[in-house]
Protein backbone atom coordinates (compact mmCIF):
# COMPACT_ATOMS: atom_id res chain seq x y z
CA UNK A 1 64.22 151.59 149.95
CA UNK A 2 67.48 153.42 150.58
CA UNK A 3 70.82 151.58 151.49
CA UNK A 4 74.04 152.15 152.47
CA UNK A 5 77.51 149.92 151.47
CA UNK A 6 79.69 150.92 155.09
CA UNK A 7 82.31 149.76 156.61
CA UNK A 8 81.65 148.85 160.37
CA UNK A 9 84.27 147.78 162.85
CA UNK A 10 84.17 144.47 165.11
CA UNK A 11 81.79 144.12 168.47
CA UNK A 12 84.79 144.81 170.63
CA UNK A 13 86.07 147.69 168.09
CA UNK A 14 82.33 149.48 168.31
CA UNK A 15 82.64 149.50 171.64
CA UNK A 16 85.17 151.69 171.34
CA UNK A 17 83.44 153.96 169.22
CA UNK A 18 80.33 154.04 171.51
CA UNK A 19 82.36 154.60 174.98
CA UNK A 20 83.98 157.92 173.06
CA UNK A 21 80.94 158.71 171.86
CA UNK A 22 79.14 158.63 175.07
CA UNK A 23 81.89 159.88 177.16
CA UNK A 24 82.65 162.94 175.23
CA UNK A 25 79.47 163.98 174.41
CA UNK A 26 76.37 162.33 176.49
CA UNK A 27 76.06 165.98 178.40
CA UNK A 28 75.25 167.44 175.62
CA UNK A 29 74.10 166.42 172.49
CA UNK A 30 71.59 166.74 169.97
CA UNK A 31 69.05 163.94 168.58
CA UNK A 32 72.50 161.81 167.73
CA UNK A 33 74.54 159.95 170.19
CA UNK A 34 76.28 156.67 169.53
CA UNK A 35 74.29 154.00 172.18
CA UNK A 36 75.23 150.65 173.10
CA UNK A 37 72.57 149.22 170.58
CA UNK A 38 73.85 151.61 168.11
CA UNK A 39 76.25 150.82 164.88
CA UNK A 40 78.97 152.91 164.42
CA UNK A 41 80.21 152.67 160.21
CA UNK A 42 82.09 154.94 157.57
CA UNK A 43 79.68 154.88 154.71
CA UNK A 44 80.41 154.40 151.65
CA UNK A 45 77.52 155.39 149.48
CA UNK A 46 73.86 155.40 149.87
CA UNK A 47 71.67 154.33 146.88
CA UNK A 48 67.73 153.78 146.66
CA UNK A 49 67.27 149.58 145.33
CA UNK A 50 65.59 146.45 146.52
CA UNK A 51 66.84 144.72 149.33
CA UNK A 52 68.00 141.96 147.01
CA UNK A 53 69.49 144.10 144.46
CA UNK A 54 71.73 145.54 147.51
CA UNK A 55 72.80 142.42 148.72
CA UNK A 56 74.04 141.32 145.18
CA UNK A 57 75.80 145.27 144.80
CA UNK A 58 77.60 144.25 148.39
CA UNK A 59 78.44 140.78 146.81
CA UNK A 60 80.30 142.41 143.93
CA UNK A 61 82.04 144.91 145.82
CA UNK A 62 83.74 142.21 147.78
CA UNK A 63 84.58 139.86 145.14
CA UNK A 64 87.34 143.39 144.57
CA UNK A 65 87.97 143.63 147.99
CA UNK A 66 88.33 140.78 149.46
CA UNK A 67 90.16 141.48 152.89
CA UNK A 68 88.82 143.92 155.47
CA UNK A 69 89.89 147.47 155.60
CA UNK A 70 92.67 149.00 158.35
CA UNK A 71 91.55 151.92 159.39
CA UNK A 72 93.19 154.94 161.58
CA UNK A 73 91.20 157.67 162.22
CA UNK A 74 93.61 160.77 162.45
CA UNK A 75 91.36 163.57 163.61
CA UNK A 76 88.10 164.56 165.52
CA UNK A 77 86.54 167.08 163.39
CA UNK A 78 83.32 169.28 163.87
CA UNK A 79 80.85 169.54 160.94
CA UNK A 80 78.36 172.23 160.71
CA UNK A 81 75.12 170.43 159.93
CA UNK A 82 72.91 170.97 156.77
CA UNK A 83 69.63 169.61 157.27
CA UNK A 84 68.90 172.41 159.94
CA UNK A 85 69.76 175.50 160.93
CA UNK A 86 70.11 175.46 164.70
CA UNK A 87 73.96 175.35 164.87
CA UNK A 88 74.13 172.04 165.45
CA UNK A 89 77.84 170.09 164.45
CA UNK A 90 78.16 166.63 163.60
CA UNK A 91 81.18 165.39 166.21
CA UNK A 92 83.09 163.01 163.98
CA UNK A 93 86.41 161.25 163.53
CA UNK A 94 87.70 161.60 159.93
CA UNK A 95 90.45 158.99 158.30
CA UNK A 96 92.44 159.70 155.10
CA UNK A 97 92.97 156.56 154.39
CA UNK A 98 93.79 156.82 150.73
CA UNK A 99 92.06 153.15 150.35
CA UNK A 100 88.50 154.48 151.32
CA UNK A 101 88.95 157.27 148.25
CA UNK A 102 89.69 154.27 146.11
CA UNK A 103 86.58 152.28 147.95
CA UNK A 104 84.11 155.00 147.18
CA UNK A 105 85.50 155.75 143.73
CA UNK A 106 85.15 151.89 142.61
CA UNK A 107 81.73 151.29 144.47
CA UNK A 108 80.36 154.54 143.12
CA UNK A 109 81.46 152.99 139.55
CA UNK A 110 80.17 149.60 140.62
CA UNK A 111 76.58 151.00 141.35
CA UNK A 112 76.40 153.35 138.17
CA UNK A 113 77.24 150.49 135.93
CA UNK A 114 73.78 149.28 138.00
CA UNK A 115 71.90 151.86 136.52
CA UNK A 116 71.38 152.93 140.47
CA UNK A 117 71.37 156.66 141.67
CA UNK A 118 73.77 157.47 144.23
CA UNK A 119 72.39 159.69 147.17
CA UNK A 120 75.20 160.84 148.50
CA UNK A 121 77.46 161.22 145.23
CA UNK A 122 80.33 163.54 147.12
CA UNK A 123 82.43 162.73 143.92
CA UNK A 124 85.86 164.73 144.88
CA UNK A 125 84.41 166.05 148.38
CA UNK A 126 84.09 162.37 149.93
CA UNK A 127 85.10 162.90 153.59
CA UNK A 128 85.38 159.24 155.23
CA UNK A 129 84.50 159.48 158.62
CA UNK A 130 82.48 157.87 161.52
CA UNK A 131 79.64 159.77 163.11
CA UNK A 132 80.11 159.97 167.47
CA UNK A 133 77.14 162.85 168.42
CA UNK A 134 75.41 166.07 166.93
CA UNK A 135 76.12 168.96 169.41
CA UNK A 136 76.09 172.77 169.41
CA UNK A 137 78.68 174.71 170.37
CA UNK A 138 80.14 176.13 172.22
CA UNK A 139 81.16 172.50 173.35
CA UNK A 140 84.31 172.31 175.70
CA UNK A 141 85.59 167.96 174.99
CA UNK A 142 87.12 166.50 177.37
CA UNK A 143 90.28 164.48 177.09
CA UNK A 144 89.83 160.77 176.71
CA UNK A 145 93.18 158.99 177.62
CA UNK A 146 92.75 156.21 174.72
CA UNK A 147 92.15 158.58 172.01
CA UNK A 148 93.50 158.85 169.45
CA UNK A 149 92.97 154.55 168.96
CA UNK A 150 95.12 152.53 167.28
CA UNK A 151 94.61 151.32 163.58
CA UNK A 152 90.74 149.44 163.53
CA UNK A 153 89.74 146.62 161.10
CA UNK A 154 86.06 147.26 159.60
CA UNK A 155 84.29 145.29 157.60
CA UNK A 156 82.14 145.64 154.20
CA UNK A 157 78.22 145.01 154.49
CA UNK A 158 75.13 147.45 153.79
CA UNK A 159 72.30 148.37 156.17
CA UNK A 160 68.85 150.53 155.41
CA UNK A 161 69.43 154.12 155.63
CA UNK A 162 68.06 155.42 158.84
CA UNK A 163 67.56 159.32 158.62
CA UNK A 164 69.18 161.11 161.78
CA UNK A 165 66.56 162.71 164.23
CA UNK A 166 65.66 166.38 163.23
């Protein structure tokens, strides 16, 4: 099965996440809204393992990093899609956070040493960011008076990989 080691904010911080999501984009978008049953996460890397095997990777990682993560998203940034070619953008919020580099780097490492295949091995080209809607554009946003948010504290765990709707 595939996996994913991500970061995902509190209950009250994902509600954040959600409201923008929904109130920028619920006119229009594309097979991918954030929902109030949804879970918005940076991800880290995606792997195929058992369940158990996962759990144990997700163990290790935090015996390094043992406090949860600060993290200020600096920019809302439009990413042409790749699994189709309908002009559809991925609407997401991208950090720079020079700790999530070093968080990919070392649980990339962690998860070779594993003998486990990385799906999404960006290597250099790891963009940290958190998913809010697939659109098309033209898309005029509107302004949403608590963006950008102050600094949010997310959390290590992993969660199946759950492909986004074609």
């Amino acid at each position: 099965m595939s996996y994913m080691i991500i970061l995902e904010p509190s209950k009250e911080g994902a509600k954040k996440y959600i409201n923008l999501s929904q109130t920028l984009f619920s006119e229009q978008n594309y097979g991918y809204l954030l929902k109030e049953d949804g879970m918005p996460h940076i991800t880290i890397c995606q792997f195929e393992c058992e369940e158990k095997k996962a759990a144990k990777l997700l163990e290790n990682i935090k015996k390094v990093y043992l406090e949860p993560f600060s993290i200020h998203f600096s920019s809302l940034s439009l990413v042409k899609s790749t699994i189709d070619n309908n002009g559809y953008y991925w609407a997401e919020l991208t950090s720079f956070e020079k700790i999530l580099f070093k968080l990919y780097e070392d649980v990339r490492s962690i998860i070779k040493s594993e003998c486990i295949s990385i799906i999404n091995d960006y290597g250099e080209n790891y963009r940290p960011h958190l998913t809010l809607a697939r659109i098309k554009l033209p898309y005029t946003i509107k302004e949403h008076s608590t963006f950008p948010f102050e600094p949010e504290t997310f959390y290590l765990n992993f969660s199946p990989c759950i492909p986004p709707k074609a």
